[in-house]
Protein backbone atom coordinates (compact mmCIF):
# COMPACT_ATOMS: atom_id res chain seq x y z
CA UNK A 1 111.85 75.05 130.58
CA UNK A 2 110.97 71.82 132.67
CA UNK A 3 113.20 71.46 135.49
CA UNK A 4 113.92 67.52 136.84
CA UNK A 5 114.72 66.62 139.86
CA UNK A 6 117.54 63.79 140.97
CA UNK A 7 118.66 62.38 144.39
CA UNK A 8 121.51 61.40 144.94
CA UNK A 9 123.12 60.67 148.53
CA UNK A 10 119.63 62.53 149.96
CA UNK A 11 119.92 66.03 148.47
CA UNK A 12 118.09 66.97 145.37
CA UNK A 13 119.85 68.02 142.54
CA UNK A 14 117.79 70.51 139.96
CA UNK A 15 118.82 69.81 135.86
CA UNK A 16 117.05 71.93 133.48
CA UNK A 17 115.75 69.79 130.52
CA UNK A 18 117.84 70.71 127.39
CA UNK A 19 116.09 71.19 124.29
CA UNK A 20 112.92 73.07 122.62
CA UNK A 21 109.28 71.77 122.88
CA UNK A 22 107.53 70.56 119.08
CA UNK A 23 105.05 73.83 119.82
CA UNK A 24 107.98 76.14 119.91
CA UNK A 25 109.48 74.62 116.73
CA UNK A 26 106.19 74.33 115.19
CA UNK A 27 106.11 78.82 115.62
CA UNK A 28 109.46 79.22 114.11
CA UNK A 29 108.88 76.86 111.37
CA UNK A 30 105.77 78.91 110.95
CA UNK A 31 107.70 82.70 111.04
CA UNK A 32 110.16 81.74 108.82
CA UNK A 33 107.50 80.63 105.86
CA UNK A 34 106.45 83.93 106.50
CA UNK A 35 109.22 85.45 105.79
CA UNK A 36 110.27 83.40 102.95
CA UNK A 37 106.99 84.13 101.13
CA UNK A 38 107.75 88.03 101.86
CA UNK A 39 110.99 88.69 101.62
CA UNK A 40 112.89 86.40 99.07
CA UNK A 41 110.98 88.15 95.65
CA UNK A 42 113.10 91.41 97.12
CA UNK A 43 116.44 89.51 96.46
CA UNK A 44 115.69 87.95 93.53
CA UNK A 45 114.57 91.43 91.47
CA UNK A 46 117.09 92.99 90.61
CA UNK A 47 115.35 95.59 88.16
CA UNK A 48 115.18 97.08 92.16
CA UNK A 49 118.41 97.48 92.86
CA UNK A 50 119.45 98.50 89.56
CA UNK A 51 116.70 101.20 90.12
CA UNK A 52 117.54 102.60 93.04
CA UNK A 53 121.15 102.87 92.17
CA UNK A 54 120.45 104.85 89.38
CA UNK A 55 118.77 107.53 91.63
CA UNK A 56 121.67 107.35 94.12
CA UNK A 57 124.32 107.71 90.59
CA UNK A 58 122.39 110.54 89.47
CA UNK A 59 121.93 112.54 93.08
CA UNK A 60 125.35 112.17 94.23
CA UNK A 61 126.83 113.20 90.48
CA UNK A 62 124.57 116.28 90.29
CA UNK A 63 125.69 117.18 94.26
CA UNK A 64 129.20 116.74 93.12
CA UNK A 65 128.77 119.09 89.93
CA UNK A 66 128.03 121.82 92.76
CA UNK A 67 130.13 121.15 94.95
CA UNK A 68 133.75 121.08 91.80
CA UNK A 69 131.83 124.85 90.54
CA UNK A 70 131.99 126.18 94.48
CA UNK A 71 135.62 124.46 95.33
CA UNK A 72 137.32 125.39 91.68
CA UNK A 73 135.12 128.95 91.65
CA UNK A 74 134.16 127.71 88.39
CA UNK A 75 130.93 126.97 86.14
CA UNK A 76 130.32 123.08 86.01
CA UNK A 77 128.11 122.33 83.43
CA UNK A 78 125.42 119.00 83.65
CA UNK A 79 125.15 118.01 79.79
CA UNK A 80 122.60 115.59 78.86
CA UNK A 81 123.26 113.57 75.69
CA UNK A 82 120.72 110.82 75.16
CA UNK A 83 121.01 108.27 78.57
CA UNK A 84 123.82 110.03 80.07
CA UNK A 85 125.04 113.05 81.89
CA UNK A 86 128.37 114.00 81.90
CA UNK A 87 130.19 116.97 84.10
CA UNK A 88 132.31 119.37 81.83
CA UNK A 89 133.74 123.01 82.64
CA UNK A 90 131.91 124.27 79.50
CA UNK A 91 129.27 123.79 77.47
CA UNK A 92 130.86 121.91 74.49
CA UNK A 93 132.13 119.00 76.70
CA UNK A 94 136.08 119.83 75.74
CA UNK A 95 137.48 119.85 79.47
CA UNK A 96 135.64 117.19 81.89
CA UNK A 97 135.06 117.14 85.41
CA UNK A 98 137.20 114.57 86.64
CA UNK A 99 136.44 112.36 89.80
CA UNK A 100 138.53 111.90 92.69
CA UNK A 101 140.03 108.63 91.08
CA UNK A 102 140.71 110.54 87.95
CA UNK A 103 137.66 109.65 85.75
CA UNK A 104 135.85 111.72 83.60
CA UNK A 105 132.57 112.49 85.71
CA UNK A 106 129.94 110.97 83.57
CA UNK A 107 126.99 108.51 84.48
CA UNK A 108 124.58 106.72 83.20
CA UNK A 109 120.75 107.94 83.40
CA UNK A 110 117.69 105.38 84.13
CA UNK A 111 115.95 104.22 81.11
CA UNK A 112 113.77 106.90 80.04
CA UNK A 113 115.35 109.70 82.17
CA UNK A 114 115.99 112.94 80.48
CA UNK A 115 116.79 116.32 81.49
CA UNK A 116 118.23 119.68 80.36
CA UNK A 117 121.86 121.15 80.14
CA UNK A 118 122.44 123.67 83.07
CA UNK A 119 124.98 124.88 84.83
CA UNK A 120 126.48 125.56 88.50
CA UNK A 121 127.91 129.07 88.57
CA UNK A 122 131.12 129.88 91.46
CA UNK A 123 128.19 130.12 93.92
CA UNK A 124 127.02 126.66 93.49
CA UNK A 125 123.32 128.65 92.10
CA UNK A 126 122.09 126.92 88.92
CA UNK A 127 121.70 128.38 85.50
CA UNK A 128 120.27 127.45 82.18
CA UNK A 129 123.15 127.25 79.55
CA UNK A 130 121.87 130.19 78.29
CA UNK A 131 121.52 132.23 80.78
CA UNK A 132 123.98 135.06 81.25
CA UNK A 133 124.57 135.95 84.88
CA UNK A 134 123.56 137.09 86.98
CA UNK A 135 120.16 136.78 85.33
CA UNK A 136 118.83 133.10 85.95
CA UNK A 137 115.63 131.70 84.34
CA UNK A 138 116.48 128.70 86.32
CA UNK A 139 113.55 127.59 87.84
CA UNK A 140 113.25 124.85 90.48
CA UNK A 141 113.58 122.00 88.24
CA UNK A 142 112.45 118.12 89.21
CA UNK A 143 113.51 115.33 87.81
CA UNK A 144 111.23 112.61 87.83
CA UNK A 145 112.44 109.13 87.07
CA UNK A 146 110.86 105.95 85.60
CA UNK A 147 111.85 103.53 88.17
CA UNK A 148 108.29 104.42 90.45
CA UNK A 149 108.10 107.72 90.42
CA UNK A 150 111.74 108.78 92.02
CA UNK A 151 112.55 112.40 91.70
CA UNK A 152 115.64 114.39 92.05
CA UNK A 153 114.78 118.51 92.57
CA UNK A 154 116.99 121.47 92.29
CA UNK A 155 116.36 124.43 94.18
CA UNK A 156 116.34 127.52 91.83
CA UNK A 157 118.19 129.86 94.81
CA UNK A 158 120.43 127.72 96.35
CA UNK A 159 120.77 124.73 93.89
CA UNK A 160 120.39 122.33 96.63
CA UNK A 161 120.12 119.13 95.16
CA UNK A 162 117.84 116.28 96.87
């Protein structure tokens, strides 16, 4: 910043000059058309968002499956049926899962998702809706979605879900 001088009454009196010079406004003019060109197409594409919230719908309802079977010492069964999941206490879908604001657990897969009814035994281990226990032919399973190659993976042994 330039700094001016004044006299008055024979002592100098220092101002700083207020304001920015045309080079400095010339570089942030310059930074943010960079950032326009960038950054704007990301909030305008929603096919994104809608994306990635699918992922985060489907990880957090198959965590929650495990977590009902370990807290109600019960099997919680994942049943696929077309594009959606829903979270039932057996196979058949005839007593749901319900959420903590008293929904039936169910959600909504990405276009093209798929996978195949299992189950979370007292444990929180996963089993194949056939499988009679303590015999599992579970095997780590991955889901891999169409929204750019996304995957969601259960852990045959543990049935950690990530």
């Amino acid at each position: 910043m330039k700094m001016r001088s004044f006299k008055t009454s024979g002592v100098p009196i220092r101002v700083a000059a207020a304001g920015f010079t045309l080079v400095e406004l010339v570089a942030v003019l310059i930074v943010v058309g960079i950032l326009a060109i960038f950054v704007t197409p990301h909030f305008f594409d929603r096919q994104t968002y809608d994306a990635r919230t699918g992922y985060d719908t489907s990880l957090s309802m198959l965590r929650y499956a495990q977590k009902v079977a370990i807290a109600q010492h019960a099997k919680v069964f994942v049943v696929f049926n077309g594009n959606a999941a829903s979270l039932c206490f057996d196979l058949a879908c005839g007593s749901h899962v319900l959420t903590p604001t008293n929904a039936q657990a169910e959600f909504v897969l990405p276009t093209g998702a798929s996978g195949t009814t299992f189950y979370f035994n007292a444990l929180g281990k996963p089993f194949r809706a056939s499988d009679i226990e303590p015999n599992s032919n579970f095997a780590k399973t991955t889901f891999v979605l169409p929204d750019g190659g996304r995957t969601i993976t259960i852990e045959a042994e543990t049935g950690y879900v990530h």
